[in-house]
Structures are given as C-alpha cells and as structure tokens.
Protein backbone atom coordinates (compact mmCIF):
# COMPACT_ATOMS: atom_id res chain seq x y z
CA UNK A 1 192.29 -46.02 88.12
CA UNK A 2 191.97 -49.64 87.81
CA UNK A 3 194.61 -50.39 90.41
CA UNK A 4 193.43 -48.17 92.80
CA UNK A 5 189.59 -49.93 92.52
CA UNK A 6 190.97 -53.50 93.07
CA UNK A 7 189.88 -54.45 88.94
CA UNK A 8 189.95 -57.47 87.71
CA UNK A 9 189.28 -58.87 84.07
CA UNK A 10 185.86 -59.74 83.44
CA UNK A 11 186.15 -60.22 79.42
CA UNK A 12 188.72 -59.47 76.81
CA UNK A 13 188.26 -59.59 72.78
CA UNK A 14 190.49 -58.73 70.13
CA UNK A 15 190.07 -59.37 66.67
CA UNK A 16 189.71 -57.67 63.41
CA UNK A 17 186.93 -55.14 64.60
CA UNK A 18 188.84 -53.78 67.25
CA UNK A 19 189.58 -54.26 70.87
CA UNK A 20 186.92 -54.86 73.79
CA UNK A 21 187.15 -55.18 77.51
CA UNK A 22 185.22 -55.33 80.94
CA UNK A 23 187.43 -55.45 84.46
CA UNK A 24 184.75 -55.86 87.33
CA UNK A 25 186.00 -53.46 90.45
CA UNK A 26 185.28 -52.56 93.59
CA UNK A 27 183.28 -48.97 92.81
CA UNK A 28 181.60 -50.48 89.35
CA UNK A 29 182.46 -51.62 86.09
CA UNK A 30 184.75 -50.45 83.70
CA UNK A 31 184.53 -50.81 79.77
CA UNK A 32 187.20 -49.91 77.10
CA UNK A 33 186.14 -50.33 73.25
CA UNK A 34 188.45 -49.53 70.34
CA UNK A 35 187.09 -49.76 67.18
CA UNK A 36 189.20 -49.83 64.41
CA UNK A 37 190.05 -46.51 63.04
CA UNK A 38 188.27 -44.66 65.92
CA UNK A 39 188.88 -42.99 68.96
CA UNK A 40 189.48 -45.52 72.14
CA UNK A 41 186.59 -45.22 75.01
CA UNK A 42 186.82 -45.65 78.46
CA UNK A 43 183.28 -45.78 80.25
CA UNK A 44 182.93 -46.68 84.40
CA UNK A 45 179.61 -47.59 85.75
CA UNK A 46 179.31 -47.40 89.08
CA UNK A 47 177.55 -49.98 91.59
CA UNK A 48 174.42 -48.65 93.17
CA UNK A 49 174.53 -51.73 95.39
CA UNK A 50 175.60 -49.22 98.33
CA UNK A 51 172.79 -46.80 99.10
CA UNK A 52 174.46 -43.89 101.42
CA UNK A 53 170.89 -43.29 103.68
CA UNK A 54 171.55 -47.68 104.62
CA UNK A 55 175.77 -48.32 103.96
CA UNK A 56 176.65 -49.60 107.34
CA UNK A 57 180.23 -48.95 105.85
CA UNK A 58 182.38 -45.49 106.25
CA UNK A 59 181.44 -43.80 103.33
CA UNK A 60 185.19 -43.11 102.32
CA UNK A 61 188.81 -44.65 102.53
CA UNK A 62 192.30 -43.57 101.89
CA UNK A 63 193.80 -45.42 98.78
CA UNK A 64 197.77 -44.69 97.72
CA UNK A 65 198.04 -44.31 94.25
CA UNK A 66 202.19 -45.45 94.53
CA UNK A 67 201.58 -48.65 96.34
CA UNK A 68 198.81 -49.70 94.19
CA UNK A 69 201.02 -49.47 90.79
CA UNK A 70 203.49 -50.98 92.55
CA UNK A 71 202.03 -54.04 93.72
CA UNK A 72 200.07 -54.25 89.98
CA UNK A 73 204.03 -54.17 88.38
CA UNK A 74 205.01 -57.12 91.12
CA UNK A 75 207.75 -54.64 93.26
CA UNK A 76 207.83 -53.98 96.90
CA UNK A 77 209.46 -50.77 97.77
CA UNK A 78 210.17 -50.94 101.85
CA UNK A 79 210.89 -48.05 104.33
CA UNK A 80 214.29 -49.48 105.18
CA UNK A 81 215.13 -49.37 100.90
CA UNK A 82 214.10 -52.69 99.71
CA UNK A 83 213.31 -52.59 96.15
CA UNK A 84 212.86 -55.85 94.86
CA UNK A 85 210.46 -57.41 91.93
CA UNK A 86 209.22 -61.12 90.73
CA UNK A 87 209.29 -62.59 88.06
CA UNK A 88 205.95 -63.80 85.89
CA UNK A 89 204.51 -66.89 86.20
CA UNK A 90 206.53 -69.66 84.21
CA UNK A 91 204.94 -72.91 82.09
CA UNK A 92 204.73 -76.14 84.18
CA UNK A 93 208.75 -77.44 84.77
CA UNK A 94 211.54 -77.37 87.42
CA UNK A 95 212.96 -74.09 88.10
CA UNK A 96 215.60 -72.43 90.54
CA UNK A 97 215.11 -68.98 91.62
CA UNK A 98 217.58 -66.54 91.90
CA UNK A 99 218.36 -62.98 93.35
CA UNK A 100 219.91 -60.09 90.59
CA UNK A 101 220.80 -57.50 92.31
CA UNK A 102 219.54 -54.28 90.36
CA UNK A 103 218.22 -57.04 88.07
CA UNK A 104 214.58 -55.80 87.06
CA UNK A 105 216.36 -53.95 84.05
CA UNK A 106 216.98 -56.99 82.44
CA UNK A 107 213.52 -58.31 83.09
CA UNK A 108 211.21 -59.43 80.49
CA UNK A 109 207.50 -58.74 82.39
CA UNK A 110 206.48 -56.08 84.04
CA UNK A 111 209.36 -53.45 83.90
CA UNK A 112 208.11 -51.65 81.30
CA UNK A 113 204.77 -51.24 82.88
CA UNK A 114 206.54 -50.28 86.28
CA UNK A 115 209.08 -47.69 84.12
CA UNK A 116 205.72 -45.98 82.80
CA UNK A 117 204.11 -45.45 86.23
CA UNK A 118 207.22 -43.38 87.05
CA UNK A 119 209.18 -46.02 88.57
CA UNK A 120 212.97 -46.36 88.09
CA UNK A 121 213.71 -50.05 86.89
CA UNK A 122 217.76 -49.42 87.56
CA UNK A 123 217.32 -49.41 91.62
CA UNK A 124 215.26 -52.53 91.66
CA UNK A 125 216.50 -55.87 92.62
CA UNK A 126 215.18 -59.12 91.17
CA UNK A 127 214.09 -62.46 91.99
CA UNK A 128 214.19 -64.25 88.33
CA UNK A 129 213.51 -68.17 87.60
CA UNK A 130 215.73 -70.40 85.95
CA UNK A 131 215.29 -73.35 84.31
CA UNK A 132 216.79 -76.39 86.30
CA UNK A 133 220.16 -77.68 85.77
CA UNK A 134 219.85 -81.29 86.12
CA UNK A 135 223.49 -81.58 86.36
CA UNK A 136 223.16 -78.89 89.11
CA UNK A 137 222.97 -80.46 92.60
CA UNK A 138 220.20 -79.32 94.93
CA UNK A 139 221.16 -79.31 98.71
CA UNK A 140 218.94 -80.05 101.63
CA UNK A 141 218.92 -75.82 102.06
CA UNK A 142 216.61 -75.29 99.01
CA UNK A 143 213.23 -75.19 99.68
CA UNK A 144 210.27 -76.64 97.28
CA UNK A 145 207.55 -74.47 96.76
CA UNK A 146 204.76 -75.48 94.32
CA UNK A 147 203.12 -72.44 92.14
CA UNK A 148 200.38 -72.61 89.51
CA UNK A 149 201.35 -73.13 86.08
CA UNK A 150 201.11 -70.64 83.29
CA UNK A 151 198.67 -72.56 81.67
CA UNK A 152 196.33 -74.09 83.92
CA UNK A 153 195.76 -76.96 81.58
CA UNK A 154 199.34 -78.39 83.08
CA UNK A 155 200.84 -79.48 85.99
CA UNK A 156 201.57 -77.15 88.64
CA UNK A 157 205.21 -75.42 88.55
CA UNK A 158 208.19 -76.20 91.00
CA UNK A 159 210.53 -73.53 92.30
CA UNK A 160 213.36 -74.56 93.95
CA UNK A 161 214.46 -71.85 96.41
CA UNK A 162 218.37 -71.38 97.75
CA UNK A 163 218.93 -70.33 101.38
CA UNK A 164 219.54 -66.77 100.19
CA UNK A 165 216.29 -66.05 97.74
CA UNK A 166 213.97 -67.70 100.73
CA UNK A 167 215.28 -64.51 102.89
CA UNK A 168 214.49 -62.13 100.82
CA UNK A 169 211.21 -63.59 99.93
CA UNK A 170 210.62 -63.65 103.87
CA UNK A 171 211.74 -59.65 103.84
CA UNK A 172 209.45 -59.31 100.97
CA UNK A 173 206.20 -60.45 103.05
CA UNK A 174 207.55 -58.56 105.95
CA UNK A 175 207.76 -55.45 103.12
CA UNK A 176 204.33 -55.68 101.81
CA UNK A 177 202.83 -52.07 102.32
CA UNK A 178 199.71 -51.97 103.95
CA UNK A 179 196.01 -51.24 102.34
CA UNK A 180 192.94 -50.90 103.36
CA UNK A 181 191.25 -52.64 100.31
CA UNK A 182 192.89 -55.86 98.41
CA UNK A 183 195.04 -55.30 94.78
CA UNK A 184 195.13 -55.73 91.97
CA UNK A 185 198.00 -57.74 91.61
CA UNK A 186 200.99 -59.40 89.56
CA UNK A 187 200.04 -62.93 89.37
CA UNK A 188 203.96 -64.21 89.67
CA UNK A 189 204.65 -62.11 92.57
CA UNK A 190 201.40 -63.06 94.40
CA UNK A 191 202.13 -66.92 93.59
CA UNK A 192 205.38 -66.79 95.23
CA UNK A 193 204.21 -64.90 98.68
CA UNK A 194 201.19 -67.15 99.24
CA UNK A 195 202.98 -70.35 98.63
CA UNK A 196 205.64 -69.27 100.88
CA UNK A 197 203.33 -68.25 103.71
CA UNK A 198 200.87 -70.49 103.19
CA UNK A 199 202.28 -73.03 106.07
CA UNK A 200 202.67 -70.24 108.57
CA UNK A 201 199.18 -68.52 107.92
CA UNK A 202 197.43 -71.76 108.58
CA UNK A 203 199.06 -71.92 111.62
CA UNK A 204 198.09 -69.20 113.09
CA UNK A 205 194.61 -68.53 111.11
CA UNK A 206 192.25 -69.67 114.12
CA UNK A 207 193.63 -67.57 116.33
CA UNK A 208 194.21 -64.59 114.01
CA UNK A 209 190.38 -65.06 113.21
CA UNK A 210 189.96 -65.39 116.79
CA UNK A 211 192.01 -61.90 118.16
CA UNK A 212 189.73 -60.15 114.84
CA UNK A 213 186.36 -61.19 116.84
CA UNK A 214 187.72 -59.94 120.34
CA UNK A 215 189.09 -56.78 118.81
CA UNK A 216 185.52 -55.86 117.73
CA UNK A 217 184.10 -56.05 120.80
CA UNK A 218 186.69 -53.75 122.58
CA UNK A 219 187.41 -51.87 120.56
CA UNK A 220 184.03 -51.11 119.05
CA UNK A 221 183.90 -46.90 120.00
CA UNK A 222 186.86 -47.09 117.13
CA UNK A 223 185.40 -48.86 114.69
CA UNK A 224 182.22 -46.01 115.24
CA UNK A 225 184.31 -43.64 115.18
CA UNK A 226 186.05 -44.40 111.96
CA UNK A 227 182.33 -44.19 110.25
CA UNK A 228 181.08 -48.41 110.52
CA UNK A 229 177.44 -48.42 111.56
CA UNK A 230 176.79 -48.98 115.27
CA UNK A 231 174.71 -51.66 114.75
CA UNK A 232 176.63 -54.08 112.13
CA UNK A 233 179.51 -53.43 114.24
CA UNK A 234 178.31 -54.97 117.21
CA UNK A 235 176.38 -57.70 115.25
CA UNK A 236 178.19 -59.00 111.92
CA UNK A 237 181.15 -56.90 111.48
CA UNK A 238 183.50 -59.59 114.19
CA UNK A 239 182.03 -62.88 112.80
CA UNK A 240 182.46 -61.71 109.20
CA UNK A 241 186.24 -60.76 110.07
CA UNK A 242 186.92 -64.00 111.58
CA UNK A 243 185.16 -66.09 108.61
CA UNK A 244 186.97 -64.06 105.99
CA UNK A 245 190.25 -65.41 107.66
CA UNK A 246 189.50 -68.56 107.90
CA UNK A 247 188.16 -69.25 104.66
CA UNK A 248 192.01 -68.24 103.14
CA UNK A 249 191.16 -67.06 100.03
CA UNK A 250 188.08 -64.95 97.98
CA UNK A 251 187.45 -61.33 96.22
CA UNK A 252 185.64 -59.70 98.32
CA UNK A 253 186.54 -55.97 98.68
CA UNK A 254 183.41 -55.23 101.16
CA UNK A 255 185.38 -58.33 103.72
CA UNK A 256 188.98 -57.05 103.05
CA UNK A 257 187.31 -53.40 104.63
CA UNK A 258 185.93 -55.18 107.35
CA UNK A 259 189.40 -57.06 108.48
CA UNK A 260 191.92 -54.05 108.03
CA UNK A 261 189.85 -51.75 109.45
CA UNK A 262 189.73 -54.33 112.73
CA UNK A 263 193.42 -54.52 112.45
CA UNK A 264 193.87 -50.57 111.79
CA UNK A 265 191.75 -50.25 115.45
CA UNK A 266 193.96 -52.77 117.14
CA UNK A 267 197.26 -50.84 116.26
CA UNK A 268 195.81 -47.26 116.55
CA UNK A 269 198.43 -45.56 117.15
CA UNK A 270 200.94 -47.06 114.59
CA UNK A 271 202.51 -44.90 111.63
CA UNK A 272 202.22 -46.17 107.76
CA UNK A 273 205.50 -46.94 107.83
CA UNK A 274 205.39 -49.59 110.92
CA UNK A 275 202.54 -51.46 109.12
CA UNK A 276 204.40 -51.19 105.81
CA UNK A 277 207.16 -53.04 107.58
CA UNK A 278 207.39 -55.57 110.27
CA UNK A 279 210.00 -58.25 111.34
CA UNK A 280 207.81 -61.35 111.53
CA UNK A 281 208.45 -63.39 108.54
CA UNK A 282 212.07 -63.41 108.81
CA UNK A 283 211.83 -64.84 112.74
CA UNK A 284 213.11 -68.60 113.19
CA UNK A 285 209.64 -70.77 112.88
CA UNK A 286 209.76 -71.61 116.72
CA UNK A 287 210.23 -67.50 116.92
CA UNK A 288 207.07 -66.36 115.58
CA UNK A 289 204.02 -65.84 117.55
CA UNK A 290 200.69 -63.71 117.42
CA UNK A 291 201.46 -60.42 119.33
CA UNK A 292 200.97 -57.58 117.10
CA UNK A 293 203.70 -57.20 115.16
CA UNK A 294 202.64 -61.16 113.68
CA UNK A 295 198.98 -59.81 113.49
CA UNK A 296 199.45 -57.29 111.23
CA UNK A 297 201.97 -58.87 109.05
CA UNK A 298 199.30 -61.87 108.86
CA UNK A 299 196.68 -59.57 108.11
CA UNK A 300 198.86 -58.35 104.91
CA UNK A 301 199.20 -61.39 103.51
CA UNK A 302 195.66 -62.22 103.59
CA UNK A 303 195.39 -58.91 101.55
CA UNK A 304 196.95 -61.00 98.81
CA UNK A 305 195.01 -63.78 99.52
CA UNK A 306 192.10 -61.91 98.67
CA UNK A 307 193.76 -59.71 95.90
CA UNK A 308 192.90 -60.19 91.95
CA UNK A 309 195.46 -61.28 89.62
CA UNK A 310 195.45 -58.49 87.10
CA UNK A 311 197.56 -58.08 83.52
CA UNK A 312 200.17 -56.11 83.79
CA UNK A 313 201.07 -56.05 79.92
CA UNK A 314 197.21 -54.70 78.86
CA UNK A 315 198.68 -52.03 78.10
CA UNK A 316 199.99 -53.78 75.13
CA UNK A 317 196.56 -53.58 73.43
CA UNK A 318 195.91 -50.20 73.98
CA UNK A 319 196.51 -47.06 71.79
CA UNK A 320 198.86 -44.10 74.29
CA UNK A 321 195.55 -41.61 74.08
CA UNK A 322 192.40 -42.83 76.12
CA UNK A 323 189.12 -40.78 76.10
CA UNK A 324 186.86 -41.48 79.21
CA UNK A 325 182.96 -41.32 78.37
C-alpha cells in the first residue's frame, strides 16, 4: 500500500519501547507503532487537501500493483524479457560495475524483499559494484558516473562503467514501465538511471517542457475528457507541466499527474506495453531526437526524478502480522 501511494519516510524510531514510524504519501499519512509486547498498528490518514465539489484533478487513476513493488525492490521487468536489478547504494570509494547474469540470487539488498512480493530472484539479472582494482587497468570505454554516497557526510561515490554494463543500463531506462504517479523507489537503482541520463535529459529538457505546453493546448478536449477541469486545463495545467520539467527534480505527486497525463494525451492511442518500452536510450547520441518515441522515454525518467527514495529492508523492523486501525 505504501508503494502504490508514492510513500516516503517521514520519521523512524526504534528503541527499547518499541518501534515507531510516519511515511508521508500521496493519499495521506501513514503510521505504524509497535509497542513492545503488543499487537503492531497500522493507521492511514487521509489528506482532505482535495475537496471533490473544487479538485480540478480526475478524481481517479489506474495504479499497477506489480510495477510498483518492482521498482520499490530496484528490478525492471521489460516486455521483450529483461529482468535485471541494481545494486544498493555503496560508501564513498572507486567502484566498477558489473553485469551477473541471473545474479540477483546472490544479492545482498533487496532480493529478499523482491522474493516476498512474489517475485522469482533466479530469472533476474544483476548489475553489482565492485570495489576497484587498482592494479586493474581502466580503458578509455568505461564511463565515470558520479552517485551519492551512502552516507551523505562523505564524498560522493564513483562507478566506473565497462562498454557492456552502460548498454544495459541504457536498455534499463528504455525498460522503465510507465506510471501515472512517481515511486517509491530503490535509492541504488534510481542513483544509477539519473546519473546516466542526466546529460541527455538536459539536453532536451527545454524543448520537452516546450512540446508539454503545446500538447495542452491541442489537445485540451483529451485532457477534459480524461476528468482535468476545463478551466485549469486551459490556464495552469501547460505552464505547470513545462516548469515541473525544467526544474529536474522535486516530490510532487499532484505535478507528476499533470505531466503523464499530457504525455498519455499526446500518445493516445499507444498500448502499456509501447510506453513500458521504447528504443531511445540505446540510440548513438547524434541518433536521438524528440519525436515521440524520445518524449515518452524522457517523460519516464523524469518519473524518477521526481520519485522518493524509499527502504526497501523496513521490513526488517516489522513483526510478519500487521493490524490496520
């Protein structure tokens, strides 16, 4: 439930009294308290920020329940078969990724998470860091990407990336399935995709920004149709879109809304499975360009951008039997 309403961690305590958390979401708050010796309590209070007689928003959107676990265990699952997971984020220091295939058994983070959710660890590949070799030689093919640390008290980390792992990172971003809302999200994986893209989406961020604002206006009987208030639509709904973009990063749920459900009226006609998988990112740099195929698979990645790193080992403090007040 907290994947699916884009949750993030507002507070955490554990000590000898017991265990207590807040995660702020998209619908409301949600609390879990565990006292010792007693039963532990999940409560969810929802916003009443959105009244439903003034929402200028549809009053409903689809949410997939399998995409959203996967993204919170760091995997991308792909039409075409890609199954492939991240590793964690690492301490500051030189490392050099590498590709396992059918790796993510052998993984220390998230695959026990991802094996509880119902997914099956022995199909997925993995993308694992190792520490630098410095008797190792690095050729001119590897390509430097820096990532925050684990603690942000130190210097940012260094991956080192071989000809072969920057491929199927580029497959990855062209795998990310597509929401309507931003995730709730492994931190490691999310590190990885934005620092990869991060050259390319600032490319082509004015004009994405700018196609968002045009698509408003003519496409607006869509955007009515799917339930967005007349009104805001022809108003605030383009210039919010195009800010949200430009700005690169933020939490925002309400602006995510507002973007994909541009994009989603641009590409009307497309299945789930075309948006869940494109062939932009792995194009030649002088190759890519902003038709529609490159919008949506820029409009996915600023999903991430605007996604919430979220703990995939909680679980770890938390008894197997939940009661929800």
């Amino acid at each position: 439930m907290m994947a699916l309403t884009n949750a993030r961690v507002a507070f955490s305590y554990s000590d000898a009294s017991g265990f207590r958390a807040g995660y702020a979401s998209y619908n409301g708050q949600w609390y879990i308290t565990w006292p010792i010796g007693q039963d532990a309590v999940v409560q969810f209070s929802p916003h009443d920020s959105h009244k439903k007689n003034t929402d200028v928003y549809p009053p409903t959107f689809m949410q997939r329940t399998n995409r959203c676990t996967q993204m919170l265990a760091g995997v991308i699952v792909a039409p075409s078969g890609l199954q492939l997971a991240f590793c964690g984020r690492k301490p500051a220091g030189i490392y050099v990724l590498e590709y396992a295939v059918k790796g993510f058994p052998g993984a220390h983070g998230s695959r026990h998470l991802y094996n509880m959710l119902g997914g099956k660890v022995y199909e997925v590949d993995y993308i694992f860091a190792r520490d630098q070799d410095s008797t190792k030689q690095v050729n001119e093919d590897y390509l430097t990407l820096k990532v925050p640390s684990k603690d942000p008290s130190h210097d940012d980390t260094l991956f080192l990336i071989p000809r072969k792992e920057q491929e199927a990172i580029a497959q990855a971003l062209d795998c990310l399935p597509w929401n309507h809302l931003s995730w709730s999200i492994h931190r490691g994986m999310r590190d990885i995709l934005l620092a990869y893209s991060k050259a390319t989406m600032d490319r082509f961020r004015s004009q994405l920004a700018a196609l968002l604002k045009r698509t408003v206006t003519e496409k607006q009987h869509l955007l009515e149709r799917q339930g967005w208030e007349s009104s805001f639509v022809c108003n605030n709904m383009g210039e919010m879109a195009a800010s949200a973009i430009l700005l690169g990063k933020g939490n925002s749920g309400d602006l995510v809304r507002v973007v994909t459900d541009i994009m989603r009226a641009l590409v009307d006609d497309w299945s789930m499975d075309r948006l869940d998988e494109t062939h932009f990112w792995r194009l030649a740099d002088q190759e890519k360009e902003l038709d529609l195929m490159g919008a949506v698979a820029l409009t996915k990645v600023f999903i991430v951008e605007w996604s919430n790193e979220f703990d995939y080992q909680m679980y770890h403090d938390l008894p197997v039997n939940l009661k929800f007040a």
